[in-house]
C-alpha atoms as a PDB file:
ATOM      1  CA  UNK A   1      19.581   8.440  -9.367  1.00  0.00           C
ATOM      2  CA  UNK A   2      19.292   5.431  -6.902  1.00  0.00           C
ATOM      3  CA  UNK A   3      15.974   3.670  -6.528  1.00  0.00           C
ATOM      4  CA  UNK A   4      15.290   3.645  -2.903  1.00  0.00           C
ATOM      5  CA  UNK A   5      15.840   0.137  -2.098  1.00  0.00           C
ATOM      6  CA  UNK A   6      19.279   0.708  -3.472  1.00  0.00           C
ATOM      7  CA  UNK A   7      20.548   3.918  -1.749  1.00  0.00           C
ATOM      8  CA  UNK A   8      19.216   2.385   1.837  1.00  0.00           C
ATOM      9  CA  UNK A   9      19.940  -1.006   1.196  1.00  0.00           C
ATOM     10  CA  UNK A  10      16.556  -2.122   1.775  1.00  0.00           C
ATOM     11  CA  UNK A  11      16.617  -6.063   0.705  1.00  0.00           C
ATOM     12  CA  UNK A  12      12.899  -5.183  -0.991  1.00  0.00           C
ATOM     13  CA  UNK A  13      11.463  -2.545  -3.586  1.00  0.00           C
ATOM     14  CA  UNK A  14       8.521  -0.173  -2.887  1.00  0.00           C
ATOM     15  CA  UNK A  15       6.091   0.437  -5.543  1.00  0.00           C
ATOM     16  CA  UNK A  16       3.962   3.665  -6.782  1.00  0.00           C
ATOM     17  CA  UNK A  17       1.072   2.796  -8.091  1.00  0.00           C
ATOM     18  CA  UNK A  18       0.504   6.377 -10.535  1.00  0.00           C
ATOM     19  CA  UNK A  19      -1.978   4.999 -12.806  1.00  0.00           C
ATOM     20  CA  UNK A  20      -3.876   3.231 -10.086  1.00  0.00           C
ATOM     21  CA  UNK A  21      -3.883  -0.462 -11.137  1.00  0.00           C
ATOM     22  CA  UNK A  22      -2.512  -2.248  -8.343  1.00  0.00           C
ATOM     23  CA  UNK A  23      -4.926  -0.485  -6.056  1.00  0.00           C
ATOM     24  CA  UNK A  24      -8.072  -1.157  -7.822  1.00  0.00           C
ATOM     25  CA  UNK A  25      -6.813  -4.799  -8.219  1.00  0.00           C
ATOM     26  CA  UNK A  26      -6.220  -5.233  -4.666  1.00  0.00           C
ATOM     27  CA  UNK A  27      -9.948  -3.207  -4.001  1.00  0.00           C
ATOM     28  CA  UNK A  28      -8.576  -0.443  -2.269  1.00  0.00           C
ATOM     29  CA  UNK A  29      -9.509   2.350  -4.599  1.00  0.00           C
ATOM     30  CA  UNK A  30     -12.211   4.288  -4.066  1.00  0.00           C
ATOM     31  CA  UNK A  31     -14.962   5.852  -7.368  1.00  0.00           C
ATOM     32  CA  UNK A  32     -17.897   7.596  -7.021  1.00  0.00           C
ATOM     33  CA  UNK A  33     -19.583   4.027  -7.340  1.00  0.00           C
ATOM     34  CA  UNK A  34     -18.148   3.148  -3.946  1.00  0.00           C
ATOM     35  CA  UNK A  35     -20.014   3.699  -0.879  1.00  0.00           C
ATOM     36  CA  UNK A  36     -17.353   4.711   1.558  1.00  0.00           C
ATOM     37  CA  UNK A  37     -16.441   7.624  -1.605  1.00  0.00           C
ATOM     38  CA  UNK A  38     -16.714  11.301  -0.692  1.00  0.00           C
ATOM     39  CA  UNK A  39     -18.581  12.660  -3.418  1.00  0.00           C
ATOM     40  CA  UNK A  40     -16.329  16.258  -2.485  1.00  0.00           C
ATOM     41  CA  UNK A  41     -13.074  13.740  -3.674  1.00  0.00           C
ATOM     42  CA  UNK A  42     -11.684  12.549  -6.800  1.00  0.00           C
ATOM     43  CA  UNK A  43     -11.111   8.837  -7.085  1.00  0.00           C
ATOM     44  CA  UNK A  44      -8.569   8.014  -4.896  1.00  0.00           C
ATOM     45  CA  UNK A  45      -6.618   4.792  -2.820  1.00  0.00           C
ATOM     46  CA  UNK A  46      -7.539   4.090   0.590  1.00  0.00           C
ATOM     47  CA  UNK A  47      -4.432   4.490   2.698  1.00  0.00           C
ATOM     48  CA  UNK A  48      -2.718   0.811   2.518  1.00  0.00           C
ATOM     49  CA  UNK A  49      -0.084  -1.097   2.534  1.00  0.00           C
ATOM     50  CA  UNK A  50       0.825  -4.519   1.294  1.00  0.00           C
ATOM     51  CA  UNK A  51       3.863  -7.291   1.529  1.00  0.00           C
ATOM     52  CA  UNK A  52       4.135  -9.523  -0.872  1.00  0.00           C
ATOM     53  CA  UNK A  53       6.419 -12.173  -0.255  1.00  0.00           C
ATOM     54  CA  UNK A  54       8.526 -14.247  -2.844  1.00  0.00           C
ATOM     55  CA  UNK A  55       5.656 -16.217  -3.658  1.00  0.00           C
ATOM     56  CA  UNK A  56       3.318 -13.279  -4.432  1.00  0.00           C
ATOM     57  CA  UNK A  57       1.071 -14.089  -1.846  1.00  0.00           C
ATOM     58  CA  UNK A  58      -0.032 -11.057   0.604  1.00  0.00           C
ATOM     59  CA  UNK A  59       2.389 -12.085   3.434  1.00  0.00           C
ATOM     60  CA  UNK A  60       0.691  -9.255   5.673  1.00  0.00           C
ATOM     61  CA  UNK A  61      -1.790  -5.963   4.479  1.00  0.00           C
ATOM     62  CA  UNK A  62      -3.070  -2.885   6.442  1.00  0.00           C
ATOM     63  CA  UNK A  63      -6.060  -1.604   4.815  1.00  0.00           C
ATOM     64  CA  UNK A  64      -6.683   2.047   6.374  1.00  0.00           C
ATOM     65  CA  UNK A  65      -9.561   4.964   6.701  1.00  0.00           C
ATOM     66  CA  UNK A  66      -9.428   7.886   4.714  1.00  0.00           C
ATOM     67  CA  UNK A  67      -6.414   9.662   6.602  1.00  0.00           C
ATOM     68  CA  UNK A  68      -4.940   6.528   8.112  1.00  0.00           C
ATOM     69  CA  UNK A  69      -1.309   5.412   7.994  1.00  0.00           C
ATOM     70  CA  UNK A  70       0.221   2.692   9.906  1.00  0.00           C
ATOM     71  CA  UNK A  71       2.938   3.842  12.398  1.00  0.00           C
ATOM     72  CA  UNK A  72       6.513   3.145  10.904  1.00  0.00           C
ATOM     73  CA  UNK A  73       7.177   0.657  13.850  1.00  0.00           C
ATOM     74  CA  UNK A  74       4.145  -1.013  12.492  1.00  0.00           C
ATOM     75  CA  UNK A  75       5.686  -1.504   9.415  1.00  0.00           C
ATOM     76  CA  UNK A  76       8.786  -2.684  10.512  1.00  0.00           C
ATOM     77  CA  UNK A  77       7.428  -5.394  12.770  1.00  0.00           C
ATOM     78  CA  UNK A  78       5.676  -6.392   9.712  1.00  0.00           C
ATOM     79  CA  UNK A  79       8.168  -7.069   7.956  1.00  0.00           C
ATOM     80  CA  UNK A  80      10.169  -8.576  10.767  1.00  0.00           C
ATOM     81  CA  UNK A  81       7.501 -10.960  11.039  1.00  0.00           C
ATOM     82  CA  UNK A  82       6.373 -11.693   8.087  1.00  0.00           C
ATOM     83  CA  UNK A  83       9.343 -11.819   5.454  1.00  0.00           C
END
């Protein structure tokens, strides 16, 4: 099976984060500790999305609410801009 990147030619990899490390890291995981958590929920990442550039620096972010999501076109002037 391709990765994504590969079978669309995309010059840049997407990551899952399953076990939720990159998301606490980058503070954008939500426990009951948190005071934007839903006590109703189960520990969960608020909608986001990161580009990291070559350097690993955060070349651009979009940290959502709880049913957020940037628009595609978002994303692609993103990267457009910013890689």
């Amino acid at each position: 099976m391709k990765m994504l990147h590969e079978r669309y030619k995309i010059p840049f990899q997407f990551i899952a984060d399953r076990g939720a490390k990159i998301t606490q890291s980058y503070n954008v995981y939500l426990t009951e500790e948190h005071p934007d958590h839903d006590q109703f929920q189960v520990n969960h990442a608020i909608p986001s999305k990161f580009l990291i550039n070559k350097e690993g620096k955060i070349a651009w972010q979009y940290i959502g609410k709880k049913e957020d999501r940037p628009p595609i076109e978002m994303l692609i002037e993103a990267i457009d801009n910013n890689l």
